[in-house]
Protein backbone atom coordinates (compact mmCIF):
# COMPACT_ATOMS: atom_id res chain seq x y z
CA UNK A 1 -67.51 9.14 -79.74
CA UNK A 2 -66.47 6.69 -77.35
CA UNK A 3 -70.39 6.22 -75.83
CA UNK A 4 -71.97 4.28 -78.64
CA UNK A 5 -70.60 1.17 -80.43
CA UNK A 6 -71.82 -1.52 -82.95
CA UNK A 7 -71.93 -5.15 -81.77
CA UNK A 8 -69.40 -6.80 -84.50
CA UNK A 9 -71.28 -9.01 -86.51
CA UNK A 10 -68.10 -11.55 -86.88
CA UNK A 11 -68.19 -11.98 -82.87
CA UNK A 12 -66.33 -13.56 -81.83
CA UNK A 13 -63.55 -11.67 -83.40
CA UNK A 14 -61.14 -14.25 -81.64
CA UNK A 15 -60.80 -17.79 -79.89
CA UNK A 16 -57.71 -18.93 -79.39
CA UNK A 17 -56.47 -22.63 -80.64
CA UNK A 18 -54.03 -25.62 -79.88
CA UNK A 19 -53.83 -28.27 -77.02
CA UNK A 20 -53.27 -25.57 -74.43
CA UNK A 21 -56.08 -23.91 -74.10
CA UNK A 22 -59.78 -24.49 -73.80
CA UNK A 23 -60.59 -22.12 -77.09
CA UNK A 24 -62.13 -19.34 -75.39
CA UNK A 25 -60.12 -15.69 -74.88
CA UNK A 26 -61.93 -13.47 -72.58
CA UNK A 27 -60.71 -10.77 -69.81
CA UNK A 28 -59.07 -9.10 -72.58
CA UNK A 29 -56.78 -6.20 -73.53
CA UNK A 30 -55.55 -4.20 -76.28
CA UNK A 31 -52.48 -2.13 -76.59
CA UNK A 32 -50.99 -0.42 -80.01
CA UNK A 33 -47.73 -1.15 -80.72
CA UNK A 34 -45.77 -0.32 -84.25
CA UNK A 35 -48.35 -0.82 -86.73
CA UNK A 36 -50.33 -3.60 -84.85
CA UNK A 37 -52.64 -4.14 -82.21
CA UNK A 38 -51.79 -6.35 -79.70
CA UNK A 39 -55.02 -8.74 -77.61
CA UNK A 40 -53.90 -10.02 -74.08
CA UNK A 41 -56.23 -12.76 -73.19
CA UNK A 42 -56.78 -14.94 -70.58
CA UNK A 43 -57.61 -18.72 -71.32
CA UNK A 44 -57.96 -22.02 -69.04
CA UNK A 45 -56.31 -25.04 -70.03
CA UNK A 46 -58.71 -27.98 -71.72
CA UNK A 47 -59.76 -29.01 -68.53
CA UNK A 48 -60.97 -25.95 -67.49
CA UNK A 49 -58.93 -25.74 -64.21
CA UNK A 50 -55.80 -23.54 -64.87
CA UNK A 51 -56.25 -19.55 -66.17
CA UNK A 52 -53.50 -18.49 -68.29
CA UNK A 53 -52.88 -15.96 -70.68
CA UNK A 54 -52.05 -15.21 -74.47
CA UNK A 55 -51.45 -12.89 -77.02
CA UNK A 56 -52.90 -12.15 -80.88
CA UNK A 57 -52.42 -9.50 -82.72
CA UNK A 58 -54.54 -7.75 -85.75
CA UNK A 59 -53.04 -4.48 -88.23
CA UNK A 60 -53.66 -1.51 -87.06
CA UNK A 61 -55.28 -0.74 -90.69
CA UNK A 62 -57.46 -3.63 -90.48
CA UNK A 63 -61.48 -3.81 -89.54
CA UNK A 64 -60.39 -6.03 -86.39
CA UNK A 65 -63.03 -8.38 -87.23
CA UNK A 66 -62.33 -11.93 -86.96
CA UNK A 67 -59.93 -12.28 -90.59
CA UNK A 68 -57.90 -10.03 -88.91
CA UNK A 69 -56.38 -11.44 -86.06
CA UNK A 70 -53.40 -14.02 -85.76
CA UNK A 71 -52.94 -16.34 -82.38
CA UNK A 72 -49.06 -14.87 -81.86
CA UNK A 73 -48.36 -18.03 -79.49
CA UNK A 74 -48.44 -21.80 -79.51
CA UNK A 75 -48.52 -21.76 -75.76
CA UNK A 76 -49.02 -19.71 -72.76
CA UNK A 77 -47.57 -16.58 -72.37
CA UNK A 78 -48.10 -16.58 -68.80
CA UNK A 79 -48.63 -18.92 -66.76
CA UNK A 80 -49.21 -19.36 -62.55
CA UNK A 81 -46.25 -19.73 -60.63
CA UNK A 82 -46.30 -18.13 -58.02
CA UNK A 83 -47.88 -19.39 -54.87
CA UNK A 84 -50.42 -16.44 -54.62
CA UNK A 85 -51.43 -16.76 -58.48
CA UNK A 86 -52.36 -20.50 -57.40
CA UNK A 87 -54.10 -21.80 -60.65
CA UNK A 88 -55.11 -18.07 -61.97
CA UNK A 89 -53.64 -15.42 -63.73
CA UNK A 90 -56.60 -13.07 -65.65
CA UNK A 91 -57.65 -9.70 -66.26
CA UNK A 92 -54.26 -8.55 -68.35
CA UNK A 93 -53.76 -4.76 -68.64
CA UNK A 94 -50.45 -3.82 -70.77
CA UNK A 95 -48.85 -0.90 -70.92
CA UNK A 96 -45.47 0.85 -72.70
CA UNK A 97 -43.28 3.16 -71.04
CA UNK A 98 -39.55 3.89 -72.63
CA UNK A 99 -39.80 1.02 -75.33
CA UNK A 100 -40.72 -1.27 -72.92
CA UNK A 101 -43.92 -3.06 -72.12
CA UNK A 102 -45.53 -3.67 -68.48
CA UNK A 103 -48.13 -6.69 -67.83
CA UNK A 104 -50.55 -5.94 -64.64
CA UNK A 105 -52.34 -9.01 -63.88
CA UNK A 106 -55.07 -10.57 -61.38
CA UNK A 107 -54.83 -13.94 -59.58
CA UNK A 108 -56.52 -16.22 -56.97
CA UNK A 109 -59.52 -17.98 -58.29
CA UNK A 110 -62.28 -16.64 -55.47
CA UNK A 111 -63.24 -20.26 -54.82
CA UNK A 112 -59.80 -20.97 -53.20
CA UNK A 113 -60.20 -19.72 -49.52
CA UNK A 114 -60.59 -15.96 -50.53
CA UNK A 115 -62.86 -13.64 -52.29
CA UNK A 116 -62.28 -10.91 -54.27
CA UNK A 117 -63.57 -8.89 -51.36
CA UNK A 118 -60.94 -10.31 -49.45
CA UNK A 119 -58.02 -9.41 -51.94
CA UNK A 120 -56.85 -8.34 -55.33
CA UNK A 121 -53.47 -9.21 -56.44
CA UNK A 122 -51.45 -7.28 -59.34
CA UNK A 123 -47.76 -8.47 -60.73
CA UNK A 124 -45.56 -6.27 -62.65
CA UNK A 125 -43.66 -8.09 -65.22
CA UNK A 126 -41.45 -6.66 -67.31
CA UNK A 127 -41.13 -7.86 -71.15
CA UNK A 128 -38.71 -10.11 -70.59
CA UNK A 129 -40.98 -11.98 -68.06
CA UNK A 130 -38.95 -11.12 -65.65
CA UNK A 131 -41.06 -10.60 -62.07
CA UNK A 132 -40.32 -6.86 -61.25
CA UNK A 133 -42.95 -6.80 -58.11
CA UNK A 134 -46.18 -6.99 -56.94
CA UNK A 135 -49.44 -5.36 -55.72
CA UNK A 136 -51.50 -7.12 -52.87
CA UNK A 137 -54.57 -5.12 -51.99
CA UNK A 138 -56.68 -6.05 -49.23
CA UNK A 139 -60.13 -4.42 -49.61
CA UNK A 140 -61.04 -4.27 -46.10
CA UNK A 141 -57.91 -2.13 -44.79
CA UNK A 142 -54.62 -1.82 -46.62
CA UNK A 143 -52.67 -2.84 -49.38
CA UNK A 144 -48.77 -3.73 -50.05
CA UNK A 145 -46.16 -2.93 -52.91
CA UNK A 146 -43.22 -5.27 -53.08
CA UNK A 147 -41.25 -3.77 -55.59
CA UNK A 148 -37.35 -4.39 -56.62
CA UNK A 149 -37.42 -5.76 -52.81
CA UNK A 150 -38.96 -2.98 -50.49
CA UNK A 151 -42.38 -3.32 -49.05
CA UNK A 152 -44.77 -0.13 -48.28
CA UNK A 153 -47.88 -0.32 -46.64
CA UNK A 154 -50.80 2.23 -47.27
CA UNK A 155 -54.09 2.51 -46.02
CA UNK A 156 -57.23 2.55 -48.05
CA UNK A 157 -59.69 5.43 -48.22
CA UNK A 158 -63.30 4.64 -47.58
């Protein structure tokens, strides 16, 4: 029904592995695609200081429990690199619109001179990884779209 759910008794149903990552997915997302589903994650490195992301992927006839899934990279999908990600991408949201997929994204840890109060920043990248624009929001009065170049400026609502 969408209200109620079971706690699955294999959690976690996924941790991700290799010498890139500190074993631990969370900030996830699911999106269907052909007859899988895919898990964007977000991960730090082993020391614990840069957020990155990753991708598994379970059958969509499966139970989704922990069998199921399969670690789809042996390193980072995404990683920062841009100066306002600094050491922190998280939070993936995908979506699929004509045959191709779009990757929304947070970044800024808060402990680097802002707070999330401050600002919220989403990129658009397209499936080839190629940067298509981005989102800055500042909470307290307005927010920016760069996209394919152009800049617009709105106001928030309060």
């Amino acid at each position: 029904d969408g209200l109620h759910f079971e706690r699955d008794t294999s959690n976690p149903i996924f941790a991700p592995h290799g010498d890139w990552n500190n074993g631990r997915a969370i900030d996830a997302d699911v999106i269907a695609a052909d007859d899988r589903l895919f898990l964007y994650f977000a991960t730090r490195d082993p020391g614990g200081r840069v957020q990155k992301l990753g991708v598994a992927t379970a059958p969509l006839d499966s139970d989704f429990g922990r069998d199921a899934w399969t670690q789809q990279c042996g390193t980072s999908i995404l990683e920062p690199t841009l100066p306002w990600e600094q050491d922190c991408i998280e939070a993936p949201a995908v979506c699929r619109r004509k045959g191709r997929f779009f990757m929304f994204y947070g970044g800024l840890f808060p402990d680097a001179g802002m707070t999330y109060n401050d600002a919220f920043f989403v990129a658009v990248k397209r499936n080839n990884n190629e940067l298509c624009g981005f989102i800055l929001i500042n909470a307290s009065t307005s927010f920016f779209c760069k996209m394919t170049g152009r800049y617009k400026s709105f106001q928030t609502i309060r």
